[in-house]
N, C-alpha and C. Protein backbone atom coordinates (compact mmCIF):
# COMPACT_ATOMS: atom_id res chain seq x y z
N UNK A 1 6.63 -24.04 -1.44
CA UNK A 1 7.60 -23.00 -1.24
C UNK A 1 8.14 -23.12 0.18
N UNK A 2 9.37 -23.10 0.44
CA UNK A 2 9.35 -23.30 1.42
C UNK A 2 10.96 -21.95 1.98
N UNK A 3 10.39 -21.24 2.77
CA UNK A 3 10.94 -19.89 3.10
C UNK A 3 11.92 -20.32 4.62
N UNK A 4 13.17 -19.27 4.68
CA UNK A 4 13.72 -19.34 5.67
C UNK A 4 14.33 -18.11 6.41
N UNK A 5 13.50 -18.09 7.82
CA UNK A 5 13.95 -16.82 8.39
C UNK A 5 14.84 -16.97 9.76
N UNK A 6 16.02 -15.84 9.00
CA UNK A 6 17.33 -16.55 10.52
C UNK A 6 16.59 -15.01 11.24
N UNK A 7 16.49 -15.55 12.31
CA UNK A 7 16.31 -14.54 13.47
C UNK A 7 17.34 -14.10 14.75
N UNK A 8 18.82 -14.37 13.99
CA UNK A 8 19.98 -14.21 14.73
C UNK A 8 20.20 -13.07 14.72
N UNK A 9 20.77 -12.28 15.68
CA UNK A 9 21.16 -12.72 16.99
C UNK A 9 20.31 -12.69 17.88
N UNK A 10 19.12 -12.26 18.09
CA UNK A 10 18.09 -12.16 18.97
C UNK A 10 16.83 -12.29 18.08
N UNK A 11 15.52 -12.50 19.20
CA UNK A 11 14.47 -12.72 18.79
C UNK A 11 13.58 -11.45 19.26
N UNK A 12 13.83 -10.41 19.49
CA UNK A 12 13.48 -9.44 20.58
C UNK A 12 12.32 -8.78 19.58
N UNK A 13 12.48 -8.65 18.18
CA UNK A 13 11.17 -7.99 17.65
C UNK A 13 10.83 -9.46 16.28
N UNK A 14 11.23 -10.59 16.81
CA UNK A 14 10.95 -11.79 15.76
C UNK A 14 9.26 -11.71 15.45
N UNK A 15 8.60 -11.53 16.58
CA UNK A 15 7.28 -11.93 16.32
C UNK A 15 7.05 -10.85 14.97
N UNK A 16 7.27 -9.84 14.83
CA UNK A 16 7.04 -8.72 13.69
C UNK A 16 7.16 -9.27 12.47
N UNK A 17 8.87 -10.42 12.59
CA UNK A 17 9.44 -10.11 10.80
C UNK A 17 8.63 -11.45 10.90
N UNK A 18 8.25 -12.41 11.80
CA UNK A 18 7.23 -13.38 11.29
C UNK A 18 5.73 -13.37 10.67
N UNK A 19 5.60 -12.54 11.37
CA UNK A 19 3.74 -12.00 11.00
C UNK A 19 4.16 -11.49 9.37
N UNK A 20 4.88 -10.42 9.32
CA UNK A 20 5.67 -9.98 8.10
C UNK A 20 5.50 -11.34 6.90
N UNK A 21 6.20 -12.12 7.39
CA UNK A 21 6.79 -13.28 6.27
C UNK A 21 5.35 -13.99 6.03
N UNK A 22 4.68 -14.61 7.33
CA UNK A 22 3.63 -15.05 7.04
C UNK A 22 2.28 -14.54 6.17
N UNK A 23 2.34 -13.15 6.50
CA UNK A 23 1.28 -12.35 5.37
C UNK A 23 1.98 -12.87 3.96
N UNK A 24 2.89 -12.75 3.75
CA UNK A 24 3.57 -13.27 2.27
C UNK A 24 3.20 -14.68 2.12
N UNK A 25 3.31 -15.13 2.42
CA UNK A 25 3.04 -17.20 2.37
C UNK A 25 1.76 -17.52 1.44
N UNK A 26 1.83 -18.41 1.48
CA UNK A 26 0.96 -19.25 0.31
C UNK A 26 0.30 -20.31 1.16
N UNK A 27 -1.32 -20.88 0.87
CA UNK A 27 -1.60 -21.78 1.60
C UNK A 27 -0.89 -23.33 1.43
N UNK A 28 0.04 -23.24 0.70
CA UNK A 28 0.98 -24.55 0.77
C UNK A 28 2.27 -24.48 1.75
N UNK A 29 2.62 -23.45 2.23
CA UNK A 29 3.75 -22.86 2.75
C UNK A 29 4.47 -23.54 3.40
N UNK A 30 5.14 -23.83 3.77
CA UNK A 30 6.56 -24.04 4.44
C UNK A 30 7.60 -23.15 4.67
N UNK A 31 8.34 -23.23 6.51
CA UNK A 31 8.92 -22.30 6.72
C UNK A 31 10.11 -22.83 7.67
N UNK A 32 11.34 -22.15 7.25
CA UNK A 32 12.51 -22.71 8.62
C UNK A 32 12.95 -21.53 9.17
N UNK A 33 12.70 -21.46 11.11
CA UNK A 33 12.95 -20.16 11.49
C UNK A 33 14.46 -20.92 12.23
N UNK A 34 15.48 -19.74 12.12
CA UNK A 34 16.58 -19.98 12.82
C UNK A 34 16.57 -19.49 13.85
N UNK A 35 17.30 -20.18 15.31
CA UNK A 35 17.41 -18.91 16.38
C UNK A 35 18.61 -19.34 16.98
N UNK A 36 19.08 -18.24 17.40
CA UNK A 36 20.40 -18.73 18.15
C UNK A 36 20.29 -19.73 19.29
N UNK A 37 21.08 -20.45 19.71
CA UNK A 37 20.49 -21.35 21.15
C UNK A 37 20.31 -20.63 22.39
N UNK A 38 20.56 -19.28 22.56
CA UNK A 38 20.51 -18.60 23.71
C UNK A 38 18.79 -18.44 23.24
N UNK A 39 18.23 -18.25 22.47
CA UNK A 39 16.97 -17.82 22.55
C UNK A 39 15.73 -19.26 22.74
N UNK A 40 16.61 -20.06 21.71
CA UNK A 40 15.37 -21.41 22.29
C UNK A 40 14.60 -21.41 23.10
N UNK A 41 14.54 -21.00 24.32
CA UNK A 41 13.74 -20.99 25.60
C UNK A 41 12.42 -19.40 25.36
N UNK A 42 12.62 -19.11 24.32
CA UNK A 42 11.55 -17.53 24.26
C UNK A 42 11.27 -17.91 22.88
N UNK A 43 10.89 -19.14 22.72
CA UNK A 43 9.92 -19.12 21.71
C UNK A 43 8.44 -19.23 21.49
N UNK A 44 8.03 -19.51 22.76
CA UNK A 44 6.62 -19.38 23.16
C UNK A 44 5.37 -18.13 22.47
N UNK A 45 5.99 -17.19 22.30
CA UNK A 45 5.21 -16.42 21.01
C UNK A 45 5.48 -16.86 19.84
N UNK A 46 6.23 -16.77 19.31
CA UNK A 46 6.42 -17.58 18.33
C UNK A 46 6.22 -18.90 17.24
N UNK A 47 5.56 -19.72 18.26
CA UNK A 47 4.88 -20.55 18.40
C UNK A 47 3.09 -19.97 18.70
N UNK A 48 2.77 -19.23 19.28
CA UNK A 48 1.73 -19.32 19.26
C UNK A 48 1.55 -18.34 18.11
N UNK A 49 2.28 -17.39 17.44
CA UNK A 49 1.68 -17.07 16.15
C UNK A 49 1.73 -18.12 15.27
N UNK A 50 2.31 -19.21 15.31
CA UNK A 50 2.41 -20.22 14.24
C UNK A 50 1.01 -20.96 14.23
N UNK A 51 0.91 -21.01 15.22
CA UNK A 51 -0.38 -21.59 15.54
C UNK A 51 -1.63 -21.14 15.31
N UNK A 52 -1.92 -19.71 15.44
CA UNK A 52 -2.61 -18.62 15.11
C UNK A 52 -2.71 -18.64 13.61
N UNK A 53 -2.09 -19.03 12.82
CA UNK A 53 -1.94 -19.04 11.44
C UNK A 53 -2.05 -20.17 10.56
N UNK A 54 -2.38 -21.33 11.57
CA UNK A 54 -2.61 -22.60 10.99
C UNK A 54 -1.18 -23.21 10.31
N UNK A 55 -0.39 -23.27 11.26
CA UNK A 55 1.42 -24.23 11.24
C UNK A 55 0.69 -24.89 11.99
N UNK A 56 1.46 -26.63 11.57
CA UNK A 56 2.39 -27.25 12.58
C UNK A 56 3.78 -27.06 12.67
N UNK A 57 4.28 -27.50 13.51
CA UNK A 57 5.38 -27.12 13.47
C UNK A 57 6.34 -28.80 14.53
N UNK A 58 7.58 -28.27 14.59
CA UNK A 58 8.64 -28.75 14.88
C UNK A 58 10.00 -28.17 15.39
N UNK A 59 10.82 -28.60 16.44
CA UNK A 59 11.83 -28.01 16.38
C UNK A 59 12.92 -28.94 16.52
N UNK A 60 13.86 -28.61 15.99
CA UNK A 60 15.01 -29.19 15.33
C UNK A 60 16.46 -28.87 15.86
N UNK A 61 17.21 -29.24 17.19
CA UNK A 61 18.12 -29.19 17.86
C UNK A 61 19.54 -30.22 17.35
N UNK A 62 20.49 -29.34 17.43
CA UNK A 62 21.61 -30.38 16.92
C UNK A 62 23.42 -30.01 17.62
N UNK A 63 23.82 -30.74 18.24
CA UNK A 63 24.98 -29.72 18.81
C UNK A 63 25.74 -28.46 18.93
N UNK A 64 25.68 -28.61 17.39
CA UNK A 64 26.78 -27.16 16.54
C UNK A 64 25.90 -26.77 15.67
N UNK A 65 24.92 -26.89 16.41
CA UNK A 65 23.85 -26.07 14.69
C UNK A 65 23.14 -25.09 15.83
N UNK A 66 22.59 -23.82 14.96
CA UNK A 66 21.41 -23.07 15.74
C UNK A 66 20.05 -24.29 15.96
N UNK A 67 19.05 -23.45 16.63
CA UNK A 67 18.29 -23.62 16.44
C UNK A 67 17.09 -23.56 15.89
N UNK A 68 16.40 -24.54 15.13
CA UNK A 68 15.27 -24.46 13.92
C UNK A 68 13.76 -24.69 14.41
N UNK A 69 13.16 -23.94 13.89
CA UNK A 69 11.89 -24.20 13.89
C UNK A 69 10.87 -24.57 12.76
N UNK A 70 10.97 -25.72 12.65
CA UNK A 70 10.01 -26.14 10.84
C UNK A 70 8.85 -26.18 11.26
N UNK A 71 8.37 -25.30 10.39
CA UNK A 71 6.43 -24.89 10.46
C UNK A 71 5.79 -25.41 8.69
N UNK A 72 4.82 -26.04 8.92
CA UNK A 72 4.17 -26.31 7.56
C UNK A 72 2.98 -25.81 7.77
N UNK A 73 2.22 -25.05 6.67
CA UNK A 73 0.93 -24.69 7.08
C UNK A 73 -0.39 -25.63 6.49
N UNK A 74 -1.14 -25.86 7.43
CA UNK A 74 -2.26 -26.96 7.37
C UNK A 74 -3.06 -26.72 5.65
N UNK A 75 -3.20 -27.39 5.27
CA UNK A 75 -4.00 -27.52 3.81
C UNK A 75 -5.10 -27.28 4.50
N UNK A 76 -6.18 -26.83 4.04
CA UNK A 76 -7.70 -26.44 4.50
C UNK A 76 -8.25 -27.23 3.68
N UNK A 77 -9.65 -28.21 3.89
CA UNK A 77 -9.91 -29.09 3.48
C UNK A 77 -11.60 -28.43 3.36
């Protein structure tokens, strides 16, 4: 499954609708967070809830595109 949350125009209460989305997820999960490019630089929570939750992750920059954050969550073995 793989879910996508735009967090435009700001990220100011993102960490919420993420924790939010992530309680929903599945241990196969996949996720694409959008952010505007003014926010790129305040993703540092964001990242560490991903992390907190067992993502890897990625981010995904492109001229004329927002910015993405692809998180997959670790299979537990």
């Amino acid at each position: 499954m793989n879910i996508t949350l735009d967090l435009r125009p700001g990220i100011e209460d993102g960490v919420y609708k993420l924790r939010d989305t992530i309680s929903r997820l599945g241990p196969d999960a996949e996720m694409t967070i959008i952010l505007g490019a003014m926010d790129a630089q305040s993703t540092g929570k964001l990242v560490e809830e991903l992390r907190n939750h067992g993502f890897d992750y990625f981010s995904k920059v492109s001229n004329r595109m927002p910015y993405n954050i692809i998180a997959k969550r670790h299979l537990l073995q």
